[in-house]
C-alpha atoms as a PDB file:
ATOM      1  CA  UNK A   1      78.087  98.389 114.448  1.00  0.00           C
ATOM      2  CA  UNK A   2      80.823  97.171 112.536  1.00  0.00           C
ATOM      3  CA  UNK A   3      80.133  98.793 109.149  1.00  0.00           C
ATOM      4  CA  UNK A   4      79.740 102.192 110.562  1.00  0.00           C
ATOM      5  CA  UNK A   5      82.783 101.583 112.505  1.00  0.00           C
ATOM      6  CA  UNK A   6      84.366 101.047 109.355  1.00  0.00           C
ATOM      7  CA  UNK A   7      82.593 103.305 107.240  1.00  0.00           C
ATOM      8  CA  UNK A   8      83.781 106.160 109.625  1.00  0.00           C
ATOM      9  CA  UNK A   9      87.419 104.451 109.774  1.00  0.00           C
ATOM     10  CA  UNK A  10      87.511 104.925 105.267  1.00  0.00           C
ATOM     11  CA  UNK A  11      85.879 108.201 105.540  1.00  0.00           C
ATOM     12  CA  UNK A  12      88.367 109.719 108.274  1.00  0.00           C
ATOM     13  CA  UNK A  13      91.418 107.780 106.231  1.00  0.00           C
ATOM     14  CA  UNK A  14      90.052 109.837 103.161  1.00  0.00           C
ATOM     15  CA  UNK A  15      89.822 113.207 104.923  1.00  0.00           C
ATOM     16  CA  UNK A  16      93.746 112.529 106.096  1.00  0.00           C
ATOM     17  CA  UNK A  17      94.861 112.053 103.199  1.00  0.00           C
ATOM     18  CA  UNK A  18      93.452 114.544 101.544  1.00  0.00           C
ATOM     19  CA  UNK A  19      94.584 116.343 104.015  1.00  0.00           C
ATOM     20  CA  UNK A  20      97.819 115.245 103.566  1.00  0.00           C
ATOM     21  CA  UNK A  21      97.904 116.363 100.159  1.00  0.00           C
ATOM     22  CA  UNK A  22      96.700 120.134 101.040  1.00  0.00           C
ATOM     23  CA  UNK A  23      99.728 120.421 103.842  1.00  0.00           C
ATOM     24  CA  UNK A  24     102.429 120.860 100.985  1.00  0.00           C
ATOM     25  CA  UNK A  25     104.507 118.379 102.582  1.00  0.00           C
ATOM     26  CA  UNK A  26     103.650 119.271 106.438  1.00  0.00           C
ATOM     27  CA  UNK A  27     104.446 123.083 105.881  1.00  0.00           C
ATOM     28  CA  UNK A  28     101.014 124.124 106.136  1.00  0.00           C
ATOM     29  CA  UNK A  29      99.830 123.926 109.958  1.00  0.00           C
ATOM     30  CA  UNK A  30      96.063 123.297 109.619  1.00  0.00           C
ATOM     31  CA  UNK A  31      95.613 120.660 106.903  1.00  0.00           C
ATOM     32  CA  UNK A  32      99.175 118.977 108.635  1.00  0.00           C
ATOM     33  CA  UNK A  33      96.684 118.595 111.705  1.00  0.00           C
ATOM     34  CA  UNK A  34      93.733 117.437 110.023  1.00  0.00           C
ATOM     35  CA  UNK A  35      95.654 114.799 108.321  1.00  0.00           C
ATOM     36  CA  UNK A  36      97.354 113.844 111.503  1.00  0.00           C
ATOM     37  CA  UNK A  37      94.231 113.998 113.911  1.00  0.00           C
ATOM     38  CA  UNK A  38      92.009 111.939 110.848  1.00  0.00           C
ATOM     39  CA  UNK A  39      94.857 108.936 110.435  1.00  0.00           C
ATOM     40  CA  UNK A  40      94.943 108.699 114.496  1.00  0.00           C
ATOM     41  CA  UNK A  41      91.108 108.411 114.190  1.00  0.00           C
ATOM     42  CA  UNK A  42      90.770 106.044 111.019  1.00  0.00           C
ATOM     43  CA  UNK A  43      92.743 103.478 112.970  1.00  0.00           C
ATOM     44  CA  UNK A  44      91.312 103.842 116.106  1.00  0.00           C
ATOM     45  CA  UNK A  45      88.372 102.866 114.357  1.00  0.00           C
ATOM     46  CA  UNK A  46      89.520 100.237 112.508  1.00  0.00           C
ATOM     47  CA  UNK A  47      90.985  98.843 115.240  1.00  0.00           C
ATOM     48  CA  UNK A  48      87.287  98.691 117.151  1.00  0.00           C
ATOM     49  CA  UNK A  49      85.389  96.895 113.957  1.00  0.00           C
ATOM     50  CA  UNK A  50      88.601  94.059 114.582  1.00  0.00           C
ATOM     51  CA  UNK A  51      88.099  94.194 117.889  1.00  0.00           C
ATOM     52  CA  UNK A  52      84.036  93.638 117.256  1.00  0.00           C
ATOM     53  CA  UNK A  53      85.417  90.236 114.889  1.00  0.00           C
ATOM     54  CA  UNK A  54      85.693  91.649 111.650  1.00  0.00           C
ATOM     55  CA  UNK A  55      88.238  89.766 109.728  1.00  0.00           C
ATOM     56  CA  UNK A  56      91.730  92.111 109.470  1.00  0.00           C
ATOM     57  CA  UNK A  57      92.031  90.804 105.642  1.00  0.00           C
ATOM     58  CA  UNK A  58      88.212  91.572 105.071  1.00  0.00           C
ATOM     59  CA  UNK A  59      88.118  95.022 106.869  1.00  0.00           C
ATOM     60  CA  UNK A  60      91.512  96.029 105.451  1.00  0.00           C
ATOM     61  CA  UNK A  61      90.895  95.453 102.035  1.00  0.00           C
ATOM     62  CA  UNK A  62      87.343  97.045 102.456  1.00  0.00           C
ATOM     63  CA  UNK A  63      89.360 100.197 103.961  1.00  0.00           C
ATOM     64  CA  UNK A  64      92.390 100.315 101.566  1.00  0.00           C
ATOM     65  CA  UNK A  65      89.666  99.802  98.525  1.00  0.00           C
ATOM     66  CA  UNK A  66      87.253 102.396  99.430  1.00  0.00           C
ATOM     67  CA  UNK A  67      89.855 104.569 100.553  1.00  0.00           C
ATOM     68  CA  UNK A  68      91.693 104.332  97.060  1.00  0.00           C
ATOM     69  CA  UNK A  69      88.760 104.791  95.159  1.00  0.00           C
ATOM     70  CA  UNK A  70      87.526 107.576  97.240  1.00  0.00           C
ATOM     71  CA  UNK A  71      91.052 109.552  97.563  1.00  0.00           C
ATOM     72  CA  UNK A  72      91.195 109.004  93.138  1.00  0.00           C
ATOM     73  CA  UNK A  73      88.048 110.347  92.338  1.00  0.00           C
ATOM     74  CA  UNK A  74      88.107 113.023  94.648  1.00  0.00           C
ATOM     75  CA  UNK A  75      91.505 113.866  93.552  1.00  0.00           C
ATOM     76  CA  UNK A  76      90.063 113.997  89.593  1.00  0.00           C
ATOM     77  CA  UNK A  77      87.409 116.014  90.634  1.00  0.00           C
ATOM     78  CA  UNK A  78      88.723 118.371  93.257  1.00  0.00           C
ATOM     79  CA  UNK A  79      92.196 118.358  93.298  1.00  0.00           C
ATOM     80  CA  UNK A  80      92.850 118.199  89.310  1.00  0.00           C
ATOM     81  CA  UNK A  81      94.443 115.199  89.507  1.00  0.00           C
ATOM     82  CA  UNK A  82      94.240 113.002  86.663  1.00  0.00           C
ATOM     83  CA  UNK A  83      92.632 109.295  86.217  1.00  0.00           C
ATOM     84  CA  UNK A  84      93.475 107.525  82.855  1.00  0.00           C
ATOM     85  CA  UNK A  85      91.517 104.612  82.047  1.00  0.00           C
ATOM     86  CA  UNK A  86      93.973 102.178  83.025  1.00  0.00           C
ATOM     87  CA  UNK A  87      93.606 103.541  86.552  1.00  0.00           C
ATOM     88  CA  UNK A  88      89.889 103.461  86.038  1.00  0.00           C
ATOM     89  CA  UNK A  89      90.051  99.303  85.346  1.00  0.00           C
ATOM     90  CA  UNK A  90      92.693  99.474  88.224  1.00  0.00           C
ATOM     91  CA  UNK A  91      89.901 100.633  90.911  1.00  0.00           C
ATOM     92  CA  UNK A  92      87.393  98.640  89.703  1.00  0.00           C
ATOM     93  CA  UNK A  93      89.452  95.595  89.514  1.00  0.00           C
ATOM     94  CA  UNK A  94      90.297  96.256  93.477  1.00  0.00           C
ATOM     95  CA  UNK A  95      86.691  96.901  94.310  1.00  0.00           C
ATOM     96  CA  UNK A  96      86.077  93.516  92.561  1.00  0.00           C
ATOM     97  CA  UNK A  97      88.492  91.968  94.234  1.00  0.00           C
ATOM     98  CA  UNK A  98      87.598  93.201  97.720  1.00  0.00           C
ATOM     99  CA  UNK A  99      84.190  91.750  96.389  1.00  0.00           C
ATOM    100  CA  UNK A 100      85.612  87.904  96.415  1.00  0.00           C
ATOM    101  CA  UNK A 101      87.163  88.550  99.261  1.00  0.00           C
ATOM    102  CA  UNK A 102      84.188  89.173 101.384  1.00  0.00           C
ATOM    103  CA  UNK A 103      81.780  86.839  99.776  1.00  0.00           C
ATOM    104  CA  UNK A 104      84.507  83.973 100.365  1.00  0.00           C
ATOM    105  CA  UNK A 105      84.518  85.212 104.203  1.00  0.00           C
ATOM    106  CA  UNK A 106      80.557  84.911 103.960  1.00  0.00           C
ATOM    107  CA  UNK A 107      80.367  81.448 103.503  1.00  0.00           C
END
């Protein structure tokens, strides 16, 4: 229960931000709520998988990683935003971390 929590705590994150993005700065009314409604969601979430016993440095860094990668690539894709290969390493070297992070908490 605590991965989907999670899962649905990165994937409403995502759709905030961007949401975020498409509300040019809060002046458009429907993405501003969207992005509003989705943050107030992602932590309510993420609140319930540390309430379950998920470790805060283990679920956040799951969250923030996930989320970055998610926001970049559909920014590169979607949004015409740009990733250079620099950020490419950068992602992968916070997925990687993330990685160590929750095999350590394994153990």
């Amino acid at each position: 229960m605590q991965w989907l929590l999670l899962i649905g705590a990165i994937l409403t994150e995502v759709t905030g931000t961007i949401s975020l993005r498409l509300s040019d700065g809060f002046t458009r009314l429907v993405p501003s709520l969207i992005a509003l409604t989705s943050y107030g969601i992602a932590f309510t979430l993420l609140a319930q998988v540390l309430k379950l016993g998920m470790g805060v440095g283990v679920a956040y860094g799951i969250w923030s990683a996930l989320g970055v990668t998610l926001v970049a690539v559909i920014g590169a894709v979607f949004l015409g935003d740009t990733l250079t290969w620099g950020q490419i390493v950068g992602i992968v070297l916070v997925i990687a971390g993330v990685a160590a992070l929750e095999l350590g908490a394994a153990r």
